[in-house]
Protein backbone atom coordinates (compact mmCIF):
# COMPACT_ATOMS: atom_id res chain seq x y z
CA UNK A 1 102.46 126.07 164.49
CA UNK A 2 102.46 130.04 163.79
CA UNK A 3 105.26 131.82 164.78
CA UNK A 4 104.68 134.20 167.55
CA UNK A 5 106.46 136.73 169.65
CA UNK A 6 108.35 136.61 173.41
CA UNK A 7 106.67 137.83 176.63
CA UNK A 8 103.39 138.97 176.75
CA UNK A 9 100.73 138.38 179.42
CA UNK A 10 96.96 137.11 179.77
CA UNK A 11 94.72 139.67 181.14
CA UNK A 12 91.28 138.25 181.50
CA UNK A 13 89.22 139.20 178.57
CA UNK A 14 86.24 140.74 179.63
CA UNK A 15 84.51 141.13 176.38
CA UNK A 16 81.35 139.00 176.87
CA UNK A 17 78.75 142.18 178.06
CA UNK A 18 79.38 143.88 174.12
CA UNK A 19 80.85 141.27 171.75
CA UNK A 20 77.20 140.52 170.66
CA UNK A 21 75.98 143.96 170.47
CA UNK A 22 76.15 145.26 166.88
CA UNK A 23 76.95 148.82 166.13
CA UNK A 24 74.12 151.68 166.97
CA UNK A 25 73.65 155.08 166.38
CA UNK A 26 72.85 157.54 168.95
CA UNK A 27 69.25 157.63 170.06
CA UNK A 28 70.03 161.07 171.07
CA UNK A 29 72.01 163.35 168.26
CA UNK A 30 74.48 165.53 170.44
CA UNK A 31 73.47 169.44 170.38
CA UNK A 32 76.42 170.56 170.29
CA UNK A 33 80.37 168.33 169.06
CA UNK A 34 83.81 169.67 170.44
CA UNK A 35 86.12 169.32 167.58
CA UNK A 36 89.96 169.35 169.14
CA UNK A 37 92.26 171.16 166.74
CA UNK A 38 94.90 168.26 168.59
CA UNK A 39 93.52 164.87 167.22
CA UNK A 40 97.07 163.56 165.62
CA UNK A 41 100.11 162.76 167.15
CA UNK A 42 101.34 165.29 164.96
CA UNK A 43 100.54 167.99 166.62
CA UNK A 44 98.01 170.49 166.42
CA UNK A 45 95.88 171.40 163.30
CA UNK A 46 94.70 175.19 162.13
CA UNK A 47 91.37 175.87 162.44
CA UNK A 48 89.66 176.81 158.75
CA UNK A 49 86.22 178.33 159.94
CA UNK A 50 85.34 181.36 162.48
CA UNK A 51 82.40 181.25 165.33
CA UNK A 52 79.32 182.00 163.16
CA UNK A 53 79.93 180.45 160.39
CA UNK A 54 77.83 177.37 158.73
CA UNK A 55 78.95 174.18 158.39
CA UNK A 56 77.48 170.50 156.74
CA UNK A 57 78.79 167.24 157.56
CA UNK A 58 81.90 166.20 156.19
CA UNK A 59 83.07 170.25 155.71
CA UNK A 60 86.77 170.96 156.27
CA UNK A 61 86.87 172.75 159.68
CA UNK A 62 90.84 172.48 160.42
CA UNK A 63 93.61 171.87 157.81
CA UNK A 64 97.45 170.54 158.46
CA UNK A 65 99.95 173.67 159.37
CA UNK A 66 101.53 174.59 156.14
CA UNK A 67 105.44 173.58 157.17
CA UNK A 68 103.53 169.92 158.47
CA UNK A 69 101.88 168.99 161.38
CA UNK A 70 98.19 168.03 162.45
CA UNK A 71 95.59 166.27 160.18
CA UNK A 72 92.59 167.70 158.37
CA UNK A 73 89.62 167.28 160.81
CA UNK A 74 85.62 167.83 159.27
CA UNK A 75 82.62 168.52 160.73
CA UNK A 76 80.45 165.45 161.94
CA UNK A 77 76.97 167.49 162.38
CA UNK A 78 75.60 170.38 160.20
CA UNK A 79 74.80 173.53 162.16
CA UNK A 80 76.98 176.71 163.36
CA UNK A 81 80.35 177.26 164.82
CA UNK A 82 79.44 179.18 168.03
CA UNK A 83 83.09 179.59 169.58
CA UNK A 84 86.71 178.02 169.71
CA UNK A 85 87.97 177.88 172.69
CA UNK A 86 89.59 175.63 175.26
CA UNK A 87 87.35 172.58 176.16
CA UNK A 88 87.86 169.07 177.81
CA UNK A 89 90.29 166.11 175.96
CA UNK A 90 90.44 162.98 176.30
CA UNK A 91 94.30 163.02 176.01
CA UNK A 92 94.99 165.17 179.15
CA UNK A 93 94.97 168.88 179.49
CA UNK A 94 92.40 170.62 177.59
CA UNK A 95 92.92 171.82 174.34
CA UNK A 96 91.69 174.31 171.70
CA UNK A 97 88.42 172.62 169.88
CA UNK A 98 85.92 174.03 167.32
CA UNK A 99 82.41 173.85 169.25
CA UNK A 100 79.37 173.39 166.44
CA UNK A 101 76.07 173.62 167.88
CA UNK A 102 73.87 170.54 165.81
CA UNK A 103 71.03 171.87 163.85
CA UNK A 104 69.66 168.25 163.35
CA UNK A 105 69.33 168.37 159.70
CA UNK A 106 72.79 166.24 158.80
CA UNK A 107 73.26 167.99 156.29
CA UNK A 108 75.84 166.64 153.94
CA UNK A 109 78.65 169.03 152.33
CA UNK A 110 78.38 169.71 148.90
CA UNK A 111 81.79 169.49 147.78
CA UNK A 112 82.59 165.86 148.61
CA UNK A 113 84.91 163.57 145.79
CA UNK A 114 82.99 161.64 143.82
CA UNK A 115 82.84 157.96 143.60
CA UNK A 116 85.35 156.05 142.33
CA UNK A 117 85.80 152.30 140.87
CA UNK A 118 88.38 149.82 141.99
CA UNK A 119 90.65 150.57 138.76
CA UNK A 120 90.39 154.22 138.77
CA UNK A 121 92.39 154.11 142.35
CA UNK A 122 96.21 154.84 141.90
CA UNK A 123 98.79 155.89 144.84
CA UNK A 124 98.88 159.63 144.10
CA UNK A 125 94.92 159.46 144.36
CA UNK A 126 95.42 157.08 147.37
CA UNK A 127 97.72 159.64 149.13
CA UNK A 128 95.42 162.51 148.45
CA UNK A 129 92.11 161.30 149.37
CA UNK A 130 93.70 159.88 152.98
CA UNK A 131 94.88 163.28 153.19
CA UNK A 132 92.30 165.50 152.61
CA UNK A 133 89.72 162.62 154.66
CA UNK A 134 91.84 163.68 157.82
CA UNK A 135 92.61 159.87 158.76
CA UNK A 136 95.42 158.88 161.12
CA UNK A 137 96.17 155.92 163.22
CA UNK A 138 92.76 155.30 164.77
CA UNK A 139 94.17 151.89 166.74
CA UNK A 140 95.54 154.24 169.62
CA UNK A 141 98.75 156.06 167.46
CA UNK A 142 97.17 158.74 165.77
CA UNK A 143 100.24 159.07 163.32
CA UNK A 144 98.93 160.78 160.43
CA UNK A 145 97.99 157.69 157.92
CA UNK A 146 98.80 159.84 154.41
CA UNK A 147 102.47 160.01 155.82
CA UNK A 148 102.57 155.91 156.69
CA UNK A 149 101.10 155.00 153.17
CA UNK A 150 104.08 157.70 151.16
CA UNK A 151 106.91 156.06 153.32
CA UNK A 152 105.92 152.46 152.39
CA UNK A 153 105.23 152.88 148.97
CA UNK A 154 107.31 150.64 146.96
CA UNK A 155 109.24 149.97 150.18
CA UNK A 156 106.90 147.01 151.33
CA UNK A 157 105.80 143.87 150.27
CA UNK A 158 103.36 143.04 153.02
CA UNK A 159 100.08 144.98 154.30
CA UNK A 160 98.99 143.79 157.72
CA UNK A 161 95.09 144.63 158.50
CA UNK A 162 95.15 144.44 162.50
CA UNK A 163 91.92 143.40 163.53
CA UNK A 164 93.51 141.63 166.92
CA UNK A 165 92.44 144.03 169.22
CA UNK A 166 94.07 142.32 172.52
CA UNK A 167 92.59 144.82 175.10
CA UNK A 168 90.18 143.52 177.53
CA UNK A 169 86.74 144.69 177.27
CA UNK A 170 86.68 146.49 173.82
CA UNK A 171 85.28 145.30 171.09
CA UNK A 172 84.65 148.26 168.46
CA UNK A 173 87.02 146.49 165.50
CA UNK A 174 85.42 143.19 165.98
CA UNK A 175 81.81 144.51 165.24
CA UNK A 176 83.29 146.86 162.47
CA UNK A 177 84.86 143.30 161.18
CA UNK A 178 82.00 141.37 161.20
CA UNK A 179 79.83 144.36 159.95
CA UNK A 180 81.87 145.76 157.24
CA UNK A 181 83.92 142.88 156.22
CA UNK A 182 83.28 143.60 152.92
CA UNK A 183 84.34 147.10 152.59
CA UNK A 184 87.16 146.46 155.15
CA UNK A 185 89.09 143.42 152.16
CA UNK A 186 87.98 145.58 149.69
CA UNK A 187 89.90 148.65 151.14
CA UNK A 188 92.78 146.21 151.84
CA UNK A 189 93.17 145.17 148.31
CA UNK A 190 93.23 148.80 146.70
CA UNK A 191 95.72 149.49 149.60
CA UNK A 192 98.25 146.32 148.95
CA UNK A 193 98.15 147.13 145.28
CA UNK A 194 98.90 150.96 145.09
CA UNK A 195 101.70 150.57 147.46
CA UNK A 196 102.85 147.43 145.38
CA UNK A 197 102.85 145.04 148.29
CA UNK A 198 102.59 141.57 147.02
CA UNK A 199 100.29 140.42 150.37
CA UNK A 200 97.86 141.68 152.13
CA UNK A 201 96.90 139.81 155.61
CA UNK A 202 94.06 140.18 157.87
CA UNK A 203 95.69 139.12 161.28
CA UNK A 204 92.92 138.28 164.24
CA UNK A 205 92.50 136.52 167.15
CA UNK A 206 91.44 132.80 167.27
CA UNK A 207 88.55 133.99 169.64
CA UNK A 208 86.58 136.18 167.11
CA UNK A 209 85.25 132.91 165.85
CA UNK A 210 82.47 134.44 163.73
CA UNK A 211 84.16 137.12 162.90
CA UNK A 212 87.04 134.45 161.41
CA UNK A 213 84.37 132.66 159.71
CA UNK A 214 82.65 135.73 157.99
CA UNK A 215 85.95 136.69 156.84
CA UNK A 216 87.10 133.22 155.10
CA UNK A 217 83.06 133.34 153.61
CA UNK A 218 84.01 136.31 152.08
CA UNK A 219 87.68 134.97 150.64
CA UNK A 220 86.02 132.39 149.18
CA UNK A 221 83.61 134.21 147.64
CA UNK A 222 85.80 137.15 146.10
CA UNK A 223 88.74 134.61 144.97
CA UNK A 224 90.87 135.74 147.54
CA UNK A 225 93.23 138.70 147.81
CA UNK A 226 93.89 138.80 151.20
CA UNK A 227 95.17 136.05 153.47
CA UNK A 228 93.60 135.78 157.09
CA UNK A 229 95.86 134.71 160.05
CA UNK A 230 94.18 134.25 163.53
CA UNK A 231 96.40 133.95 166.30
CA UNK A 232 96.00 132.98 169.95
CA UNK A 233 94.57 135.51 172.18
CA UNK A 234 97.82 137.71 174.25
CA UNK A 235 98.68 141.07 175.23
CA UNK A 236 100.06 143.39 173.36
CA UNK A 237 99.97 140.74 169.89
CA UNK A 238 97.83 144.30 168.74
CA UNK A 239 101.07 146.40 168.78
CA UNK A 240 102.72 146.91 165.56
CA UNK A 241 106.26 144.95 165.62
CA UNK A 242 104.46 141.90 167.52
CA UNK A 243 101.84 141.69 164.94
CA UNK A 244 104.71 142.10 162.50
CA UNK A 245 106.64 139.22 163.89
CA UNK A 246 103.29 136.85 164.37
CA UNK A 247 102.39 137.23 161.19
CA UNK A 248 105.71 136.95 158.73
CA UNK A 249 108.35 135.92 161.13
CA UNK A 250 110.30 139.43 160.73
CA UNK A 251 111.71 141.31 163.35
CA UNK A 252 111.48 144.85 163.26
CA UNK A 253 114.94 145.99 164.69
CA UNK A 254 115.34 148.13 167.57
CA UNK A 255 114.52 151.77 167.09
CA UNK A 256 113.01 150.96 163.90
CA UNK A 257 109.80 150.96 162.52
CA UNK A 258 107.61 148.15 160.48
CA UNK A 259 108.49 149.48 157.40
CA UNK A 260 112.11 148.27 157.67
CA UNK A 261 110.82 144.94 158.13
CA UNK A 262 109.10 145.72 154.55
CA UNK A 263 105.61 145.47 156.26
CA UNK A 264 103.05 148.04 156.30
CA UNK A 265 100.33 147.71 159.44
CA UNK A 266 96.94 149.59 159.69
CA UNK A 267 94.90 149.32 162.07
CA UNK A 268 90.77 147.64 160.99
CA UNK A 269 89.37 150.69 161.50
CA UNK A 270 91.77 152.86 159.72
CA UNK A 271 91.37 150.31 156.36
CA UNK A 272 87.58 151.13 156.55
CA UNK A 273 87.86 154.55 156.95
CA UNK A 274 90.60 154.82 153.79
CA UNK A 275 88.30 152.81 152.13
CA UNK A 276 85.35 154.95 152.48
CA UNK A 277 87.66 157.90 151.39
CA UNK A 278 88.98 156.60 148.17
CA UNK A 279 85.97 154.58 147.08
CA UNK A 280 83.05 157.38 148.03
CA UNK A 281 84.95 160.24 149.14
CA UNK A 282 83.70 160.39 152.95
CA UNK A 283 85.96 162.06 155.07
CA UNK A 284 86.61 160.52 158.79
CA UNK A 285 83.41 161.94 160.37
CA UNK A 286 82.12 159.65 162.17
CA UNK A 287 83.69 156.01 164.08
CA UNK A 288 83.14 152.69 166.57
CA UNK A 289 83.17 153.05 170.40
CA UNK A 290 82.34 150.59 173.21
CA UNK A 291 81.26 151.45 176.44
CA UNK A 292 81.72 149.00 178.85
CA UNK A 293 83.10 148.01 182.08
CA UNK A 294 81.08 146.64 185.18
CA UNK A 295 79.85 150.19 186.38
CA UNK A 296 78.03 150.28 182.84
CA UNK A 297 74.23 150.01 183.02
CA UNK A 298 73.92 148.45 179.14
CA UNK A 299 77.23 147.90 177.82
CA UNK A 300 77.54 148.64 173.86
CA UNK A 301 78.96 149.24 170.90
CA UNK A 302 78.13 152.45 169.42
CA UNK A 303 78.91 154.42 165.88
CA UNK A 304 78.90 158.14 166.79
CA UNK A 305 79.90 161.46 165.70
CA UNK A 306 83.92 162.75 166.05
CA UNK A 307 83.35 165.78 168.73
CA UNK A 308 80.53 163.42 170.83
CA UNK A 309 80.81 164.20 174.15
CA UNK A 310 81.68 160.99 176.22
CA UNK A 311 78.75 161.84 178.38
CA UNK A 312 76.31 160.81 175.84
CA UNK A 313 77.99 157.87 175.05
CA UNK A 314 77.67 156.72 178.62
CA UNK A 315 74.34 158.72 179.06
CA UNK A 316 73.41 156.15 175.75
CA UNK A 317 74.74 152.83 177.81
CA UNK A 318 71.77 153.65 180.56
CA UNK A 319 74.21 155.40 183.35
CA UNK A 320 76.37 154.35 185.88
CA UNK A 321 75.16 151.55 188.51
CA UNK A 322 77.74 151.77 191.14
CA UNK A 323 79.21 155.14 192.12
CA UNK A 324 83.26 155.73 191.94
CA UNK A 325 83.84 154.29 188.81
CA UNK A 326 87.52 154.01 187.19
CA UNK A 327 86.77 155.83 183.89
CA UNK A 328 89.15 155.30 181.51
CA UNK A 329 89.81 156.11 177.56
CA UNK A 330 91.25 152.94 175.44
CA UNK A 331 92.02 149.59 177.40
CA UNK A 332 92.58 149.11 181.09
CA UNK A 333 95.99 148.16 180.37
CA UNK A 334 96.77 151.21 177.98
CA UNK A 335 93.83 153.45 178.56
CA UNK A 336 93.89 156.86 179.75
CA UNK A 337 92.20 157.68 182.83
CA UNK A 338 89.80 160.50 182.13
CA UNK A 339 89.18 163.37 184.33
CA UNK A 340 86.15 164.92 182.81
CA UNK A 341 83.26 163.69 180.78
CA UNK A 342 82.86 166.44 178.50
CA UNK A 343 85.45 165.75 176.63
CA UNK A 344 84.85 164.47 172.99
CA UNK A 345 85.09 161.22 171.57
CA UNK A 346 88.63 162.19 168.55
CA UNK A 347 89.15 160.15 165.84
CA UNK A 348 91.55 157.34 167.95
CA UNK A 349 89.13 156.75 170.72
CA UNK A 350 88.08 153.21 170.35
CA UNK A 351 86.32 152.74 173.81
CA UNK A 352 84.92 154.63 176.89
CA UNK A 353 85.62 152.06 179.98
CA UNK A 354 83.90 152.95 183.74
CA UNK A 355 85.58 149.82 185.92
CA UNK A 356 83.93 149.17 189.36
CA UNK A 357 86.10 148.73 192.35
CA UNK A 358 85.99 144.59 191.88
CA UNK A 359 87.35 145.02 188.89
CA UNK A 360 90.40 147.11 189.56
CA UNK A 361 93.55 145.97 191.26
CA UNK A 362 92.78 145.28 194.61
CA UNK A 363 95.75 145.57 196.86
CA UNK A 364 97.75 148.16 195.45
CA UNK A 365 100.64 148.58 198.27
CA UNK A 366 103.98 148.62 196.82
CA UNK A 367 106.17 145.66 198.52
CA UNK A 368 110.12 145.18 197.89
CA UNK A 369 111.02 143.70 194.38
CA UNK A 370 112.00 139.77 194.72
CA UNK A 371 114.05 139.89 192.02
CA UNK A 372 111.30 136.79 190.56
CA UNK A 373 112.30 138.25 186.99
CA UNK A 374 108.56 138.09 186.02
CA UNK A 375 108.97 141.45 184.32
CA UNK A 376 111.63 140.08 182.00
CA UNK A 377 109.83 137.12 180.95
CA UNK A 378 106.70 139.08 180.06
CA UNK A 379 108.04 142.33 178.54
CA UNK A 380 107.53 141.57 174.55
CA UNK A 381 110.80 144.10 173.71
CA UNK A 382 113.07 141.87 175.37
CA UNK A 383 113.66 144.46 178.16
CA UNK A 384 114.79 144.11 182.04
CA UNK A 385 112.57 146.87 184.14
CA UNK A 386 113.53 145.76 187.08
CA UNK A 387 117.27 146.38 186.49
CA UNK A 388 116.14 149.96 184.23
CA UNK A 389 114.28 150.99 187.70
CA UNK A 390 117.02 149.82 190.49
CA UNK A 391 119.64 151.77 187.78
CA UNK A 392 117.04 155.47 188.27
CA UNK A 393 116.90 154.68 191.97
CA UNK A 394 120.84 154.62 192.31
CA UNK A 395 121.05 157.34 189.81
CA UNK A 396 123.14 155.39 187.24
CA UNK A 397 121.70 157.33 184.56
CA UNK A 398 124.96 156.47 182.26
CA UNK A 399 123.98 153.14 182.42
CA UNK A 400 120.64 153.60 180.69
CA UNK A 401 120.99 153.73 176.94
CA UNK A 402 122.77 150.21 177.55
CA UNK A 403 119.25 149.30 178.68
CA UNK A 404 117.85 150.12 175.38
CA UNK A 405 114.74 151.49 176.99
CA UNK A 406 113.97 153.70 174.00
CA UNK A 407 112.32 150.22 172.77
CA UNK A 408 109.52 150.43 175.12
CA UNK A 409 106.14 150.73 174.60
CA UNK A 410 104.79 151.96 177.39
CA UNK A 411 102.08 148.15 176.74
CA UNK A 412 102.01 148.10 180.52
CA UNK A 413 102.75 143.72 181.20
CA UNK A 414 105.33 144.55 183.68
CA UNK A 415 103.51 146.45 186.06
CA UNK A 416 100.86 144.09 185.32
CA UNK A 417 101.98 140.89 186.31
CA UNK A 418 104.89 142.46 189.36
CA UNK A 419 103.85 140.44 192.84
CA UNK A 420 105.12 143.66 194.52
CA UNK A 421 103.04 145.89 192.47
CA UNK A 422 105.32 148.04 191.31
CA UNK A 423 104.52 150.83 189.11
CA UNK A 424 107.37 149.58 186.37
CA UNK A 425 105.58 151.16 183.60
CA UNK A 426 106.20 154.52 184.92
CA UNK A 427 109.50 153.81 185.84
CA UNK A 428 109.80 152.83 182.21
CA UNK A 429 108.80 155.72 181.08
CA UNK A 430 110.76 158.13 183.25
CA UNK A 431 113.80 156.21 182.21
CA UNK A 432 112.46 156.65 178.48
CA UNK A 433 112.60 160.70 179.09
CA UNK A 434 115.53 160.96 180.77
CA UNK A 435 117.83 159.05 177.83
CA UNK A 436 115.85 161.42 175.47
CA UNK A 437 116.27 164.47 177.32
CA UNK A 438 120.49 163.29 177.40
CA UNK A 439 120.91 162.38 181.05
CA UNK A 440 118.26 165.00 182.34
CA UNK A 441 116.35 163.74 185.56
CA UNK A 442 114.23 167.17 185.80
C-alpha cells in the first residue's frame, strides 16, 4: 500500500467532456497577443522592445530586473509592437502588457540556441537555457524555475515530475502526458542528472489509465530512468509537500519548502517546456489549455500562443450555451474567477472554466458552525480553521501564530466540504495576512 498524505477531499471529477480530446491549435491565429510584463510570482519583468518595433516568434520582448525579479517573457507571433499599456489579467487588476499585432507569417527568431545532445547538457547550461527560455512554475506557482533548479542542485536526491493534476475538469497535463511522453522522461532524465538526484519519479493518478500505460511502454522501452508512481485520485495530492509525502514518505516541515525534504518537484508541463529549452533551444512561447465546464459549447484541449486572448479560446470551444456562466482561471477549487475576457492566456494558465449554475454550489447561505470538525479532518496541513476563524472573530489575534496558519495553502477543502458553508478559506487567508503583517487587522 503507497503511503499517502492526511485530509484531503473528493470533488467530483468532471473530466469526461475533454480527457479524449487531443491537443489543437487555433483554427483562428489571434491578430493581436497581450504579453503581461507580470507573468512570475516574482514580480514584474522590464520590457526590452518599444511600440513599432518588429518582432519573430520566440524574440526576447521583456528581461528579469537587473537586482532580480520577473522572468524573461518572448514573443509567441511575429508582427509589430503597436503599444504597451495597461490591458486585462487573468490574475486580477490589470497590468502593463506588450500588445503585438500578428502578421501571420510565424516567423521564427533568428537567434535561437542551437540543438543540443543528451551528453552535451551540464547544470550551468541547464540553468542558463531555463533562464533565458523565461520558464517558471507553469502548475499554478509561477516561481521562476532557473531559481528552483540552482537551490536544489546537489541538495536533492529525488526529482518528482507531477503529472497528478487533481483539479476537476482540467485536463491540459494529461494530454501533454500522453502526447509528449517521450520528450516529457527525456527532459526528466537530463534534469535528475545535472542536479545529481539519484531518482527521478513520474507521480500520476491511478485514473489516467492510458496515460499510465503509455508511460510504463515507454520505461520499458528506454531501460528505465524514471520510476512512475500512480496514486489514488484526491484533492490537493497535486500540491507540492503532498506529492512529496505520497511519493517518498518525507515530510516537508512546516514553513519549509520540498527541497529540505531533499526532493525537487516540477510540474509536467514545466519538464516539457525545460526540455524543449535545453534540447532545441525554444523558449516558453507557446502552452496547453482546456476549456471546459458545462456552459462550454465543445469542450477542449487546446495548444495556443502566451498573450491569446481567453476570448478566442472560448470563441474556439463553439461559445457559451447557457448565459451567466461562472468563468473561472485554473480549477474550481483554486481557480480565479475572471472578470474580463480579454485578458491573455500567461505562461501558468492551465485552463479557462465557464461553470453553469447546476454546477456551482447551490445553497450558499452561511448557517452557524456545528463544531462537526469536518474542516480538521480534511485540511491536508494538519490545521484547525474553525478554531483560526472563531480566534479573528473574538479578535485573539495573539493567539494566531500558535495556529501555525502560515502553513496554509489557500487548496480550498475546508470551505469545500463545511455543512454551514462557511467561507473558511478566506478566513484562512485573512488570518494568513494578519500574522504576516505582525498583528495588523487593516
Amino acid at each position: 500500500m503507497r503511503h499517502t498524505f492526511f485530509g484531503g477531499v473528493y470533488p467530483a471529477v468532471r473530466k469526461e467532456s475533454t480527457r479524449r480530446k487531443p491537443l489543437s491549435r487555433l483554427t483562428k491565429p489571434p491578430a493581436q497577443v497581450y504579453i503581461p510584463l507580470t507573468m512570475s510570482a516574482d514580480g514584474p519583468s522590464l520590457p526590452a522592445v518599444r511600440p513599432g518595433d518588429r518582432v519573430t516568434v520566440g524574440q526576447v520582448i521583456t528581461r528579469p530586473k537587473s537586482g532580480g525579479g520577473g522572468a524573461a517573457a518572448h514573443s509567441s507571433v511575429s508582427g509589430r509592437v503597436s503599444a504597451i499599456e495597461d490591458c486585462p489579467h487573468p490574475w486580477g487588476a490589470p497590468s502593463p502588457a506588450i500588445i503585438i499585432d500578428n502578421d501571420g507569417q510565424n516567423t521564427r527568431w533568428m537567434g535561437r540556441p542551437g540543438s543540443l545532445e543528451q551528453e552535451q547538457i551540464t547544470l550551468e547550461l541547464l540553468l542558463n537555457r531555463t533562464l533565458e527560455a523565461g520558464i517558471v512554475g507553469m502548475g499554478g506557482g509561477a516561481y521562476p524555475t532557473m531559481d528552483k533548479l540552482r537551490q536544489a542542485a546537489g541538495r536533492v536526491d529525488t526529482l518528482i515530475v507531477n503529472a497528478a493534476e487533481c483539479e476537476p475538469y482540467v485536463t491540459a497535463d494529461y494530454r501533454l502526458l500522453l502526447e509528449r511522453s517521450d520528450q516529457i522522461l527525456r527532459g526528466a532524465r537530463a534534469i535528475a542528472r545535472c542536479l545529481g538526484a539519484k531518482r527521478a519519479i513520474l507521480v500520476t493518478e491511478g485514473d489516467k489509465i492510458n496515460a499510465a500505460e503509455l508511460v510504463e511502454r515507454r520505461l520499458r522501452r528506454r531501460s528505465g530512468g524514471v520510476e512512475l508512481c500512480t496514486v489514488r485520485t484526491r484533492y490537493p495530492l497535486g500540491a507540492e509537500k503532498q506529492i512529496v509525502q505520497t511519493a517518498t514518505r518525507r515530510e516537508v516541515p512546516p514553513g519549509g519548502t520540498p527541497i529540505q525534504a531533499a526532493c525537487l518537484v516540477l510540474n509536467v508541463a514545466t519538464v516539457f517546456a525545460i526540455q524543449e529549452a535545453i534540447f532545441k533551444g525554444q523558449a516558453l512561447t507557446h502552452r496547453a489549455v482546456t476549456v471546459s465546464g458545462g456552459a462550454v459549447s465543445r469542450p477542449r484541449n487546446l495548444w495556443v500562443p502566451i498573450g491569446t486572448p481567453l476570448s478566442l479560446l472560448l470563441e474556439e470551444a463553439g461559445g457559451l450555451r447557457e448565459e451567466n456562466p461562472l468563468i473561472l482561471t485554473g480549477g474550481p477549487m483554486m481557480g480565479t474567477v475572471l472578470r474580463d475576457l480579454q485578458a491573455p492566456v500567461v505562461k501558468n494558465t492551465n485552463s479557462l472554466l465557464c461553470l453553469s449554475p447546476w454546477e456551482q454550489k447551490k445553497d450558499t447561505r452561511e448557517t452557524v458552525c456545528i463544531r462537526c470538525g469536518k474542516c480538521v479532518e480534511t485540511c491536508p496541513m494538519h490545521l484547525a480553521p474553525t478554531f483560526i476563524r472563531r480566534a479573528l472573530r473574538r479578535g485573539e489575534l495573539d493567539r494566531l501564530p500558535k495556529f501555525h496558519v502560515e502553513d496554509c495553502i489557500s487548496c480550498g477543502c475546508c470551505s469545500f466540504i463545511c455543512p454551514a458553508n462557511i467561507p473558511l478559506v478566506e478566513w484562512m487567508v485573512k488570518a494568513r495576512n494578519v500574522v504576516e503583517k505582525g498583528g495588523d487587522v487593516s
